[in-house]
N, C-alpha and C. Protein backbone atom coordinates (compact mmCIF):
# COMPACT_ATOMS: atom_id res chain seq x y z
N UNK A 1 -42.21 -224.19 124.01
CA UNK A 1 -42.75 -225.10 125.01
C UNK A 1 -41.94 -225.02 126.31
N UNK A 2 -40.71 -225.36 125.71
CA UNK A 2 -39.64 -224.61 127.24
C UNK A 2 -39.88 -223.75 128.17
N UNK A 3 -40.07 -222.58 127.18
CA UNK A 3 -40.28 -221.29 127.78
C UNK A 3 -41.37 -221.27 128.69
N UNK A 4 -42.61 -221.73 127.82
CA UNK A 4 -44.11 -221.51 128.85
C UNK A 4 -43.81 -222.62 130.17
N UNK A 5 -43.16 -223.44 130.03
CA UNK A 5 -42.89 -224.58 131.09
C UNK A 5 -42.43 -223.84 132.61
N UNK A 6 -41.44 -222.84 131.89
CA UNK A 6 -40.52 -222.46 132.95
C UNK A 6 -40.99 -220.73 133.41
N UNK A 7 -41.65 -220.56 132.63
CA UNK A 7 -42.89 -219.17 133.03
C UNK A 7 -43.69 -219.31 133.88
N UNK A 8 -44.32 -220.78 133.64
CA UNK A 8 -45.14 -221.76 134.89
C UNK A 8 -44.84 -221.86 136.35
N UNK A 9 -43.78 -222.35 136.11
CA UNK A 9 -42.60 -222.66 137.21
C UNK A 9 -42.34 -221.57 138.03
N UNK A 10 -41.56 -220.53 137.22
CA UNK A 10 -41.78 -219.05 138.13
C UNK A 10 -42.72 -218.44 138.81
N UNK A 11 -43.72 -218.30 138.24
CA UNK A 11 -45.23 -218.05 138.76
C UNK A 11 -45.38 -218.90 140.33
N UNK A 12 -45.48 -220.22 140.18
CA UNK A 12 -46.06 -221.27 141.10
C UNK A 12 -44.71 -220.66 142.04
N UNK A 13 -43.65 -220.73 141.97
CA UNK A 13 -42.69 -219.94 142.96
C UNK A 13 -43.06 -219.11 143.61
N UNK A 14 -43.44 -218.46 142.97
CA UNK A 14 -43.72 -216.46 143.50
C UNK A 14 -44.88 -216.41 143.85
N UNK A 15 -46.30 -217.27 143.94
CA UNK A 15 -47.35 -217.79 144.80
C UNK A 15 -46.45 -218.80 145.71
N UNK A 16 -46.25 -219.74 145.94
CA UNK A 16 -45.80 -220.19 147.03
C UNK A 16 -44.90 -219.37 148.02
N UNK A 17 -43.93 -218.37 147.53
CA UNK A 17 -43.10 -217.27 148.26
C UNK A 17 -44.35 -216.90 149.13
N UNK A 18 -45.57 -215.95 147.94
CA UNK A 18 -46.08 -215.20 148.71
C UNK A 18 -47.33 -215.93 149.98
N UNK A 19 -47.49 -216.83 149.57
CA UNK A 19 -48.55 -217.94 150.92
C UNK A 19 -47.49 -218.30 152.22
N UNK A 20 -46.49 -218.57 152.10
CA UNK A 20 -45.63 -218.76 153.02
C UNK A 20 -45.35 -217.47 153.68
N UNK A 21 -45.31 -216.56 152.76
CA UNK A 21 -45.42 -214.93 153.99
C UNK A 21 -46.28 -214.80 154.76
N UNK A 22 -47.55 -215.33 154.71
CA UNK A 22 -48.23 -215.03 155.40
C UNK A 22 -48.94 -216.14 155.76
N UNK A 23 -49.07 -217.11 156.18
CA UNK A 23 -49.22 -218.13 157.21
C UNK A 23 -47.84 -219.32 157.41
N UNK A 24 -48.43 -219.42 158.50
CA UNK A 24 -47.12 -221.00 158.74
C UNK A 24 -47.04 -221.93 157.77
N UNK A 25 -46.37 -222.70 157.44
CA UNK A 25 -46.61 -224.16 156.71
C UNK A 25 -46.06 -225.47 157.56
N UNK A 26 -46.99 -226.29 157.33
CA UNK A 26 -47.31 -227.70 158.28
C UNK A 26 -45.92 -228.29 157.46
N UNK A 27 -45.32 -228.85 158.87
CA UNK A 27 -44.09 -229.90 157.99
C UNK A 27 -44.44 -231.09 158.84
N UNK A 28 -44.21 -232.03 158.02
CA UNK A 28 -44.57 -233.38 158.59
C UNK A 28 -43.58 -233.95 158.27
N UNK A 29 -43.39 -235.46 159.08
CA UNK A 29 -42.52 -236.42 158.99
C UNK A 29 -42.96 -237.78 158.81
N UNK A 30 -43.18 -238.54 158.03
CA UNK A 30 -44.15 -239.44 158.00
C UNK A 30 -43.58 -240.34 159.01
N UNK A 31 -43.87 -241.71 159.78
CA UNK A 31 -43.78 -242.85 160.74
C UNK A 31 -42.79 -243.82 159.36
N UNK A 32 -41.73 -243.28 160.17
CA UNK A 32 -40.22 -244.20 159.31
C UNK A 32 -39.45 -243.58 158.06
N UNK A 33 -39.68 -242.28 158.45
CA UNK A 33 -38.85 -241.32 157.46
C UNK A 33 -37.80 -240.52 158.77
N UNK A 34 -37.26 -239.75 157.91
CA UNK A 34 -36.03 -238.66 158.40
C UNK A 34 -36.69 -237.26 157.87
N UNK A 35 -37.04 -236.89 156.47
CA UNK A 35 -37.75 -236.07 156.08
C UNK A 35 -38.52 -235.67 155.94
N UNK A 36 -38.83 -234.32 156.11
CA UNK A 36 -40.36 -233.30 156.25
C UNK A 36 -40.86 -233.43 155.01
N UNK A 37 -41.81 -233.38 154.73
CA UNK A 37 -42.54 -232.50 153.70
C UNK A 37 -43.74 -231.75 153.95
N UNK A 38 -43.71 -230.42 153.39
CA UNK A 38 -43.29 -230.19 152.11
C UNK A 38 -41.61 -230.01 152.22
N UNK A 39 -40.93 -230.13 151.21
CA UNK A 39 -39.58 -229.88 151.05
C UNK A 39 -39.48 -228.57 150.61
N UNK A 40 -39.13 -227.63 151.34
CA UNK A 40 -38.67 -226.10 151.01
C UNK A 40 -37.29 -225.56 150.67
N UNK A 41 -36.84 -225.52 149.49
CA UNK A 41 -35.46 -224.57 149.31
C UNK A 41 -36.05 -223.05 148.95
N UNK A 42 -34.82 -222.48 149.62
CA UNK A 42 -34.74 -221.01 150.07
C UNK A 42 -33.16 -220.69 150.25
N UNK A 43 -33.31 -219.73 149.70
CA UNK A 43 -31.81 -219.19 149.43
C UNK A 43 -31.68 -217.57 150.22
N UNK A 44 -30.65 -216.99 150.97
CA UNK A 44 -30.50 -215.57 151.15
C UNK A 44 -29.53 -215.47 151.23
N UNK A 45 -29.37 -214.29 150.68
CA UNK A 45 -28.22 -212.99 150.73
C UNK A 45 -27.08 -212.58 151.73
N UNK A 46 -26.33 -212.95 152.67
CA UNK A 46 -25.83 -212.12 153.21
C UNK A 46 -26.98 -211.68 154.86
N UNK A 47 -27.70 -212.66 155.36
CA UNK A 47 -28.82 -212.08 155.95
C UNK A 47 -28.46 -211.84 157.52
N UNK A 48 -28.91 -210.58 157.90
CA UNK A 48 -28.33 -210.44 159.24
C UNK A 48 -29.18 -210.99 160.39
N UNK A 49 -30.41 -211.27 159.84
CA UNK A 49 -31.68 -211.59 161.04
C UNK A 49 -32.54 -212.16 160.17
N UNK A 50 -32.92 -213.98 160.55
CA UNK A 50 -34.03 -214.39 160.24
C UNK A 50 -34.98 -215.00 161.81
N UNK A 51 -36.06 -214.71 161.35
CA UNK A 51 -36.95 -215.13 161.99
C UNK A 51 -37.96 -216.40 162.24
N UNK A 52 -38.60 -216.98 162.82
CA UNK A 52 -39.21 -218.55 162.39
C UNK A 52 -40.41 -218.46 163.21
N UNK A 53 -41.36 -218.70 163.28
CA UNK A 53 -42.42 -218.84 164.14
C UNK A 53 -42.93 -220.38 164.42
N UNK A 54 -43.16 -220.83 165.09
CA UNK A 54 -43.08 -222.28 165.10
C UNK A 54 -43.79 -222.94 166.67
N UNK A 55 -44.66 -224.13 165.77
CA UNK A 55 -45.43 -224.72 167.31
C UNK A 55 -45.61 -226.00 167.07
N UNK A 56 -45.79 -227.21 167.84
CA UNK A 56 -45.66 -228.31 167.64
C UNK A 56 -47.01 -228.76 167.58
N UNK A 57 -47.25 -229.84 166.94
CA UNK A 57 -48.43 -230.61 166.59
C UNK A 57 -48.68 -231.42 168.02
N UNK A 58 -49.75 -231.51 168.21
CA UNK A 58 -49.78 -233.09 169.09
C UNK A 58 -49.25 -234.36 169.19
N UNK A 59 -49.07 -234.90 167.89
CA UNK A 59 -48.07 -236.04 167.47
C UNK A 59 -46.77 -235.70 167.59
N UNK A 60 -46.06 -234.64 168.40
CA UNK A 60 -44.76 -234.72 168.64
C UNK A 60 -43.99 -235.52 169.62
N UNK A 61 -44.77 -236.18 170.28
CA UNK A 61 -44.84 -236.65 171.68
C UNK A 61 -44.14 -238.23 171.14
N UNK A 62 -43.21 -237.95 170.27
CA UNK A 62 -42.40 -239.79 170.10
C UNK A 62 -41.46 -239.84 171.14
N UNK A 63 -42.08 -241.48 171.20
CA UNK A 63 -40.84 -241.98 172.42
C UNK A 63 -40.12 -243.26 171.24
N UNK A 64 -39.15 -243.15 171.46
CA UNK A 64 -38.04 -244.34 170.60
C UNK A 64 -37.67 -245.74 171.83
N UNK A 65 -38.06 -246.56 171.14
CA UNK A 65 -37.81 -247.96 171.87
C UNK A 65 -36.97 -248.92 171.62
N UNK A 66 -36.84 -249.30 172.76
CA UNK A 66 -35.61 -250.90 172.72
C UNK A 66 -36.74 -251.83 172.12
N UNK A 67 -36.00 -253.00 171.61
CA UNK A 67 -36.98 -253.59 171.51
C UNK A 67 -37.49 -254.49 172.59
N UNK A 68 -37.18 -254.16 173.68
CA UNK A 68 -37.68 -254.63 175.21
C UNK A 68 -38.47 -254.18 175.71
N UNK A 69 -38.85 -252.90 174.96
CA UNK A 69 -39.85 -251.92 175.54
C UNK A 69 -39.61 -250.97 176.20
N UNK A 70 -38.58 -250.58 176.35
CA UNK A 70 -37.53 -249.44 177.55
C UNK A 70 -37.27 -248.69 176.60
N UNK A 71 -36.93 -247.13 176.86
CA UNK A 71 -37.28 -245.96 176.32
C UNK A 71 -35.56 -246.33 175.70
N UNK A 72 -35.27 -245.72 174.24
CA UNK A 72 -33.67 -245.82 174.05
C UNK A 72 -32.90 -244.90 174.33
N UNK A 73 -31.84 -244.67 174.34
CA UNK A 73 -30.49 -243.88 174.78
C UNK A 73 -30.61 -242.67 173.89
N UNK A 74 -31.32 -243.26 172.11
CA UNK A 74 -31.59 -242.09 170.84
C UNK A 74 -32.60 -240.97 171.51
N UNK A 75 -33.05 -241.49 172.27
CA UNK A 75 -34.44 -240.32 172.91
C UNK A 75 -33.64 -239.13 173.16
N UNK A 76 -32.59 -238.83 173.51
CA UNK A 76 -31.50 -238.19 173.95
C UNK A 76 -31.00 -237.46 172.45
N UNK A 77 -31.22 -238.00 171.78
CA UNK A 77 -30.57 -237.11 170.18
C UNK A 77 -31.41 -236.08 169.34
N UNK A 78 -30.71 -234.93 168.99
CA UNK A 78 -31.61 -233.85 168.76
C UNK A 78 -31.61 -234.28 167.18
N UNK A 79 -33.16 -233.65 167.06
CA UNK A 79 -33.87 -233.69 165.44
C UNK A 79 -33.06 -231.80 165.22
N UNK A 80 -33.73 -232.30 164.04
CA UNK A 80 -33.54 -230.97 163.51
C UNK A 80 -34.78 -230.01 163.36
N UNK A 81 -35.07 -228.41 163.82
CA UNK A 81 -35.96 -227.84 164.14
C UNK A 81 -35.52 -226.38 162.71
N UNK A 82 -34.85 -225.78 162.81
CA UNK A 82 -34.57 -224.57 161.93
C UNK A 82 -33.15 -224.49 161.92
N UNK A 83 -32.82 -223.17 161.14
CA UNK A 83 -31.39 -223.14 161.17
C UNK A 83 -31.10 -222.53 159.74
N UNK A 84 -29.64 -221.86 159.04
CA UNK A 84 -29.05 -222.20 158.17
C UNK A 84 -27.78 -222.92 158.00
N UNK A 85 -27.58 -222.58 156.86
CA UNK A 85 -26.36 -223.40 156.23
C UNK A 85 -25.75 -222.79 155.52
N UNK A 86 -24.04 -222.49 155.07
CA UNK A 86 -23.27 -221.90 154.25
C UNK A 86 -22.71 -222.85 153.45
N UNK A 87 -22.75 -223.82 153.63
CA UNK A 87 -22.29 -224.86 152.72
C UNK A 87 -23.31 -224.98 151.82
N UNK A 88 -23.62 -224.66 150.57
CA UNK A 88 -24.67 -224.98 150.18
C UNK A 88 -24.67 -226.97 149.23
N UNK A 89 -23.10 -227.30 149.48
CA UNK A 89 -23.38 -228.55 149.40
C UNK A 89 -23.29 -229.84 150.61
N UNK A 90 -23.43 -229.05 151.86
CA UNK A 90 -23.06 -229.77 152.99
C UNK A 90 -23.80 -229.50 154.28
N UNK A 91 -25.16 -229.80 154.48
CA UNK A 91 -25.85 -229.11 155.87
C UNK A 91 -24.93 -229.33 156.95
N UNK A 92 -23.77 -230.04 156.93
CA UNK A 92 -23.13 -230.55 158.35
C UNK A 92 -21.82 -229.39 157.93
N UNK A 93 -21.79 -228.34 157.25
CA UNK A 93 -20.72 -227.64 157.44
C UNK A 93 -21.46 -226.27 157.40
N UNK A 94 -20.66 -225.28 158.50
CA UNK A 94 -20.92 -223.99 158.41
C UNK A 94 -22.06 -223.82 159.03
N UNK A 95 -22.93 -224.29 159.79
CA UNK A 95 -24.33 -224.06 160.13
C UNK A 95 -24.58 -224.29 161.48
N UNK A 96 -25.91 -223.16 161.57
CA UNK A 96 -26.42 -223.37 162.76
C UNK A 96 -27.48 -223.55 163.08
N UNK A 97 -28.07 -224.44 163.74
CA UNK A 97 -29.51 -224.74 164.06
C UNK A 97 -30.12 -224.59 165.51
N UNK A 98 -31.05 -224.92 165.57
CA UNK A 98 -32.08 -225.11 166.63
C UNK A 98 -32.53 -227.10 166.63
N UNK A 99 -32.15 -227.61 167.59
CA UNK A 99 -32.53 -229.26 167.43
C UNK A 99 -33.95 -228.90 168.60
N UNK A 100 -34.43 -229.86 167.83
CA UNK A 100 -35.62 -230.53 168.93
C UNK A 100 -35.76 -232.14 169.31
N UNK A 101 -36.21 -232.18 170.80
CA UNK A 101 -36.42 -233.66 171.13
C UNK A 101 -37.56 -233.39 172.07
N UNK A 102 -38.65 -235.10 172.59
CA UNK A 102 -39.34 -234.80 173.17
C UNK A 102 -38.98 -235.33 174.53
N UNK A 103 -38.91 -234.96 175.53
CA UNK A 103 -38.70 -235.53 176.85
C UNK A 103 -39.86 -236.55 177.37
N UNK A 104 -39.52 -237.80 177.27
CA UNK A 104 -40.34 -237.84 177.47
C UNK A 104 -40.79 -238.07 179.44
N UNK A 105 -39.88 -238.04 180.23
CA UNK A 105 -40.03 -237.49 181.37
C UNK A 105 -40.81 -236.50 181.95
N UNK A 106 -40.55 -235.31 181.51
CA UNK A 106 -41.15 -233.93 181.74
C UNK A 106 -42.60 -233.66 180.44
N UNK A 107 -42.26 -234.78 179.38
CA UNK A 107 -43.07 -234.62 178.64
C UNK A 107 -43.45 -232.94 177.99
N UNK A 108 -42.18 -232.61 177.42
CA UNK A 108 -42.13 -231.63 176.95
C UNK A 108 -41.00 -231.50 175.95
N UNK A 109 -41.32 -230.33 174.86
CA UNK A 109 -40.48 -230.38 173.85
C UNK A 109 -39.16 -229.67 174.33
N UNK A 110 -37.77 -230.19 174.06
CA UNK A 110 -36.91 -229.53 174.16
C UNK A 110 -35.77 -228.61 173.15
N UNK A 111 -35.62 -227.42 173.14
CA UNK A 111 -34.87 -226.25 172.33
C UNK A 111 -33.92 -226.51 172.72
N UNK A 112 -32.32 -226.33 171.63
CA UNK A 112 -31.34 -226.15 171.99
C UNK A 112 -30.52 -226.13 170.74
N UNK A 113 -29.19 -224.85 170.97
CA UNK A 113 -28.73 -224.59 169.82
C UNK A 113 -27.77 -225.90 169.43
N UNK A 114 -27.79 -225.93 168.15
CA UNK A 114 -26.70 -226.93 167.39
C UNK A 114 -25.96 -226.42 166.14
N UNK A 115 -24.62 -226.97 166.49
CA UNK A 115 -23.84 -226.23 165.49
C UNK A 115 -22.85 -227.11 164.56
N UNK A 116 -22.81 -226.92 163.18
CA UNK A 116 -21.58 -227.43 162.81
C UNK A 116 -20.69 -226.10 162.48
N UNK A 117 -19.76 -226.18 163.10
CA UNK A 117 -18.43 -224.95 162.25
C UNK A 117 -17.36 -225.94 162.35
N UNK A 118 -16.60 -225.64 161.31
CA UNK A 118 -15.46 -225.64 161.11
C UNK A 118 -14.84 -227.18 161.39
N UNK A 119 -15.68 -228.27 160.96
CA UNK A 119 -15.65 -229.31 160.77
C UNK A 119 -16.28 -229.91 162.07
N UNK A 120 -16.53 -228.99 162.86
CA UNK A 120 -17.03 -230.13 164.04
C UNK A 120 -18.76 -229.97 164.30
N UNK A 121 -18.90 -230.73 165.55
CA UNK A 121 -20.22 -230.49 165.69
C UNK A 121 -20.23 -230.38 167.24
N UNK A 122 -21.14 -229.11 167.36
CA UNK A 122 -21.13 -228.22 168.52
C UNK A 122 -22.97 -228.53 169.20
N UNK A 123 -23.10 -229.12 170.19
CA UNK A 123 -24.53 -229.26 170.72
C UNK A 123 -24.73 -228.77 172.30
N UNK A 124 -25.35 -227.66 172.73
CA UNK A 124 -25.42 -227.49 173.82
C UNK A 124 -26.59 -227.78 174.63
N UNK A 125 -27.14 -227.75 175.84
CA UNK A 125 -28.16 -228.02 176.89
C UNK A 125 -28.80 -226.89 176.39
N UNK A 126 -30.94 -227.72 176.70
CA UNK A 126 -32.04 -227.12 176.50
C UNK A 126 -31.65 -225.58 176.74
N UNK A 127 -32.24 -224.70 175.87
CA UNK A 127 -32.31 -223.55 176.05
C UNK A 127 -33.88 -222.89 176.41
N UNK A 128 -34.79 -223.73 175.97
CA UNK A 128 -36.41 -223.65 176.14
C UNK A 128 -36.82 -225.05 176.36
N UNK A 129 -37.94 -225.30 176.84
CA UNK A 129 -39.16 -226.08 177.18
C UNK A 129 -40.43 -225.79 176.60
N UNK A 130 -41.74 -226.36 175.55
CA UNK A 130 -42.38 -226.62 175.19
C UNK A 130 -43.20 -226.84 175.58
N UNK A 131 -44.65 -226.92 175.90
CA UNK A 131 -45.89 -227.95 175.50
C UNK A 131 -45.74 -228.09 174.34
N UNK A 132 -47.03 -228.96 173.81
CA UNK A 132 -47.41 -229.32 172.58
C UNK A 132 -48.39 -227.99 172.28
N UNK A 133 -48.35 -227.37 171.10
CA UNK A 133 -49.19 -226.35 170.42
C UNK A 133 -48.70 -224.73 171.03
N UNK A 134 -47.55 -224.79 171.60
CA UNK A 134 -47.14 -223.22 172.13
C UNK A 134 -46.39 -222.94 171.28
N UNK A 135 -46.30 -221.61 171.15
CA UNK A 135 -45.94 -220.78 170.14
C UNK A 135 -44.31 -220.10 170.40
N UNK A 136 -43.21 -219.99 169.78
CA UNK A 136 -41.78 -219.73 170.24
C UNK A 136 -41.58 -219.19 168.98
N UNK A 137 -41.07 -218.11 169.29
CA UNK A 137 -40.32 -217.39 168.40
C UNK A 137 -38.95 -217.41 168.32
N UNK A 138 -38.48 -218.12 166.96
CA UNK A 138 -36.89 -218.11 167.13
C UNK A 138 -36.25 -217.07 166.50
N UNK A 139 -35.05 -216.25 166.85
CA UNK A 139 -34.19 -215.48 165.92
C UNK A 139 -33.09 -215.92 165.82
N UNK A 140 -32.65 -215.51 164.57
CA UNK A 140 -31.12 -215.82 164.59
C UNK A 140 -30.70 -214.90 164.27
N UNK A 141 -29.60 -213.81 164.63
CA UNK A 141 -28.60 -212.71 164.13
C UNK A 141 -27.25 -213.11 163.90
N UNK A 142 -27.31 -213.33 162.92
CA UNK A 142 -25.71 -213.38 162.11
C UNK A 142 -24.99 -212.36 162.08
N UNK A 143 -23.90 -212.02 163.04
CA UNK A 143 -23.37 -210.91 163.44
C UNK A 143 -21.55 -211.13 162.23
N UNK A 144 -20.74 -210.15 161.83
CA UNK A 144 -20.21 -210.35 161.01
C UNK A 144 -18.76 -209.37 161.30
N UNK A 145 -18.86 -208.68 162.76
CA UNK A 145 -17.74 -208.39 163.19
C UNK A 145 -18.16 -207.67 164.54
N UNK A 146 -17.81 -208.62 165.86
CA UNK A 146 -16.85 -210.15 165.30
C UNK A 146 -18.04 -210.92 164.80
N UNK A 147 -17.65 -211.96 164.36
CA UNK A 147 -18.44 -213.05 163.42
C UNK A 147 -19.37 -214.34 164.69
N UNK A 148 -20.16 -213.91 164.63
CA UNK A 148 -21.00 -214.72 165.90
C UNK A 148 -22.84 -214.85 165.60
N UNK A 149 -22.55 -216.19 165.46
CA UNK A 149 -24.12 -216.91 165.41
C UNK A 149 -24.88 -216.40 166.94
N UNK A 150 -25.92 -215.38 166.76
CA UNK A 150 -26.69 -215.24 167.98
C UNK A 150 -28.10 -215.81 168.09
N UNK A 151 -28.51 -216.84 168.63
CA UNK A 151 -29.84 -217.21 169.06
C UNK A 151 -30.66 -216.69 169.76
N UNK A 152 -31.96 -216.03 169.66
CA UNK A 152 -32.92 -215.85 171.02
C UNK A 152 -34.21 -216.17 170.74
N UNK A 153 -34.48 -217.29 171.64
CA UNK A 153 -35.84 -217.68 171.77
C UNK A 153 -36.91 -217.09 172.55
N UNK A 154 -38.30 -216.95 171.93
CA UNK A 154 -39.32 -216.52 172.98
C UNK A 154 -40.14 -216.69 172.72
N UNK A 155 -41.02 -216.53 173.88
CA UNK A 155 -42.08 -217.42 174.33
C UNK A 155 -42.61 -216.78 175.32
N UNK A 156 -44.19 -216.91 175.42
CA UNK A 156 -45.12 -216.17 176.61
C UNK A 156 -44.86 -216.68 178.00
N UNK A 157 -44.01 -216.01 178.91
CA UNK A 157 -43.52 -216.09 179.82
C UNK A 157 -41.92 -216.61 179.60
N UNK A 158 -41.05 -216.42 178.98
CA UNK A 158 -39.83 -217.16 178.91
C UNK A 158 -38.74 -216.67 177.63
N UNK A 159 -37.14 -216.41 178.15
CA UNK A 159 -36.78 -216.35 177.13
C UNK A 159 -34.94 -216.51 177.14
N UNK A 160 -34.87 -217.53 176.02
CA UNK A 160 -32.94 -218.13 176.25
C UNK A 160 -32.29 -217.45 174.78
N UNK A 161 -31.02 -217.44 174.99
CA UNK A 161 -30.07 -217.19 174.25
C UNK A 161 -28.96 -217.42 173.94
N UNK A 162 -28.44 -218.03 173.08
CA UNK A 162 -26.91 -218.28 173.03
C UNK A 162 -26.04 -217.56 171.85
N UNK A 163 -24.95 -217.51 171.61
CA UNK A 163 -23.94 -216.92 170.95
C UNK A 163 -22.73 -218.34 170.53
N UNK A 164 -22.60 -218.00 169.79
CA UNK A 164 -21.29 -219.02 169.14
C UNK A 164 -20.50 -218.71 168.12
N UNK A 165 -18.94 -218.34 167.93
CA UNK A 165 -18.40 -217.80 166.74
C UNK A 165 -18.43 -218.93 165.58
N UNK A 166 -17.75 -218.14 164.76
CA UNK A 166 -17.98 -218.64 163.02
C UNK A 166 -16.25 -218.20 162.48
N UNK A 167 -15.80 -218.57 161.89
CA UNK A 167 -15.08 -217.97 160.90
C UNK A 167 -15.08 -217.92 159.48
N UNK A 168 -16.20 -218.37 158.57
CA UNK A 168 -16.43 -218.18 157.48
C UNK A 168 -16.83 -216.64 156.86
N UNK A 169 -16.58 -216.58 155.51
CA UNK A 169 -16.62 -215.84 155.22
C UNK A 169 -17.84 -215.52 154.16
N UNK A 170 -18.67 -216.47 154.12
CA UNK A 170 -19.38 -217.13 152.67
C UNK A 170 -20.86 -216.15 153.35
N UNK A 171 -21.59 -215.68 151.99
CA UNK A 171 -22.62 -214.62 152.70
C UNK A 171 -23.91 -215.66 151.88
N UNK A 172 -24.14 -216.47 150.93
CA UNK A 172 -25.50 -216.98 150.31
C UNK A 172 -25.49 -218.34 151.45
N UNK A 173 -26.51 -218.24 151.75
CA UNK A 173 -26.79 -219.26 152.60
C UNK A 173 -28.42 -219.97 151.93
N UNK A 174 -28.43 -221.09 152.57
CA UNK A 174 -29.80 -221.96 152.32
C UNK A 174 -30.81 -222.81 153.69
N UNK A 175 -31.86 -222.74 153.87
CA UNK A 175 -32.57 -223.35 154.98
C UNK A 175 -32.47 -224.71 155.69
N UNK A 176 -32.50 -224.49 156.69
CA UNK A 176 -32.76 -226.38 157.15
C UNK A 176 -34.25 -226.91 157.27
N UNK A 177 -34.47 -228.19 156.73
CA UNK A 177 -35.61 -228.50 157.18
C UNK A 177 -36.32 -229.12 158.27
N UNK A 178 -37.37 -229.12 158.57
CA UNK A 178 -37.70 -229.78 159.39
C UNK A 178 -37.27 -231.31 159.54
N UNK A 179 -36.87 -231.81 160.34
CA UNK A 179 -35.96 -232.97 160.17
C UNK A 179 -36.46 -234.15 161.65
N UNK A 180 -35.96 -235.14 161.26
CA UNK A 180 -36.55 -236.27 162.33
C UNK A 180 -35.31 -237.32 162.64
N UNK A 181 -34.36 -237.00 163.84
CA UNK A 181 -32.58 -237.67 163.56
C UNK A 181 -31.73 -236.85 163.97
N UNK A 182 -31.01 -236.97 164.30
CA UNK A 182 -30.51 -238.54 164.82
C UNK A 182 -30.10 -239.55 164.34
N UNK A 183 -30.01 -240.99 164.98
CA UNK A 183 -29.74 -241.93 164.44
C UNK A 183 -31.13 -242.91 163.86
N UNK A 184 -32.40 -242.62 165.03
CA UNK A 184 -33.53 -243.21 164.11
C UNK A 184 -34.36 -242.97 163.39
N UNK A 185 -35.22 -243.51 162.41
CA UNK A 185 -36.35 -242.79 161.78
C UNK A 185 -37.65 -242.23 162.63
N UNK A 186 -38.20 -241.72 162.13
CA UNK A 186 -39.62 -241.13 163.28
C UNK A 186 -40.51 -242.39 163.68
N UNK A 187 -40.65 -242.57 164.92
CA UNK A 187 -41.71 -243.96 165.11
C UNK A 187 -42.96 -244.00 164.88
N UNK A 188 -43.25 -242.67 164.72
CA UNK A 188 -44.66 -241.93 164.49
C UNK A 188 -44.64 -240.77 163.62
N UNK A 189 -45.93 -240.26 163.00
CA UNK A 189 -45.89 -239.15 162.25
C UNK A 189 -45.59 -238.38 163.15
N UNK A 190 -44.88 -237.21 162.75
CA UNK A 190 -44.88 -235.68 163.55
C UNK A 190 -44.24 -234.77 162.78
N UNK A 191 -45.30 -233.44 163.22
CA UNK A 191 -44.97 -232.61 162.62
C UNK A 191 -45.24 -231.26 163.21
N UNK A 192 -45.00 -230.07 162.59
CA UNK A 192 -44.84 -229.02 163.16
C UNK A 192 -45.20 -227.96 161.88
N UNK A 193 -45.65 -226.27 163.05
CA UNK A 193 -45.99 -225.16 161.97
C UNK A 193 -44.51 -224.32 161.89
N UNK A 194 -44.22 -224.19 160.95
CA UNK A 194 -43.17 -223.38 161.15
C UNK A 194 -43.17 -221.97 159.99
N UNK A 195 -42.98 -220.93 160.23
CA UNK A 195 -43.21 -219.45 159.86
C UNK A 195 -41.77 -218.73 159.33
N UNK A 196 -41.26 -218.59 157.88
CA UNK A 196 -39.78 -217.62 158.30
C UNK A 196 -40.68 -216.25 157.58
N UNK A 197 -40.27 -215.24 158.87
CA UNK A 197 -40.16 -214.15 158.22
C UNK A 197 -39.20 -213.31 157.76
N UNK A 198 -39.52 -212.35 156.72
CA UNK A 198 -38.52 -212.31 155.67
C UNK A 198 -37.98 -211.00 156.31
């Protein structure tokens, strides 16, 4: 009974692997969560280049409020968009991401790399700009001598990049998810398509 349980299990894996190769999957955040679903673990090797394809829903457009009605200071704090992780018991160690927020000024989504190494946390200025439903291609090259997280984003008409060293040595890494935080929960659903190619 074990056995067929976990024969099951494998199977439904290795169909879900293979549907995720080939279209995006919708991550959502429900209105007063932090977390996406679907919930995706993914594990790699030593990987020198992953890829993400990714576009925002219409409902990305949250604004976070005082309760006075004035936009809050959190509007300013990046979610979490892609990325990995070498810690595989610690997303806040060893990793590098992509945060997203929505402006809501310019009313557009904002890119920008985020990092934890080496106990700290590293956040730099927009690297891209958004509408709602445009399409950005993120890479990441994990370079390994010298040891440097490389970002490059693109997009039809547009394209940023950053670099940041590492000193770890650890090669199995695991995914970030789509994430909503910061310090508040989502005020609204939102969600996004997001694509890794392998």
């Amino acid at each position: 009974m074990l056995l067929s349980r976990l024969v099951i299990l494998c199977l439904l894996l290795i169909v879900a692997q293979i549907a995720d190769a080939q279209m995006p999957t919708k991550y959502t955040v429900k209105k007063g969560r932090h977390f996406s679903f679907p919930r995706v673990i993914k594990f790699r090797i030593n990987p020198k280049v992953v890829k993400w394809e990714v576009s925002f829903d219409d409902n990305s457009n949250y604004i976070l409020k005082e309760p006075d009605g004035t936009v809050s200071v959190d509007q300013l704090d990046w979610n979490k968009l892609c990325g990995v992780f070498f810690n595989l018991f610690n997303t806040r160690s060893q990793t590098a991401m992509i945060g997203w927020r929505y402006n809501v000024e310019t009313e557009r989504i904002e890119l920008a790399p985020y990092y934890h190494v080496n106990g700290g946390t590293d956040r730099f200025p927009p690297l891209m700009t958004l509408v709602r439903n445009e399409l950005v291609i993120i890479t990441l090259t994990i370079k390994r001598n010298p040891k440097m997280y490389v970002w490059t984003l693109e997009k039809k008409g547009g394209t940023g990049s950053h670099e940041f060293p590492f000193t770890h040595n650890k090669k199995l890494c695991s995914f970030i998810n789509f994430y909503f935080g910061g310090n508040k929960r989502a005020p609204q659903t939102v969600s996004a398509h997001l694509k890794i190619d392998k």
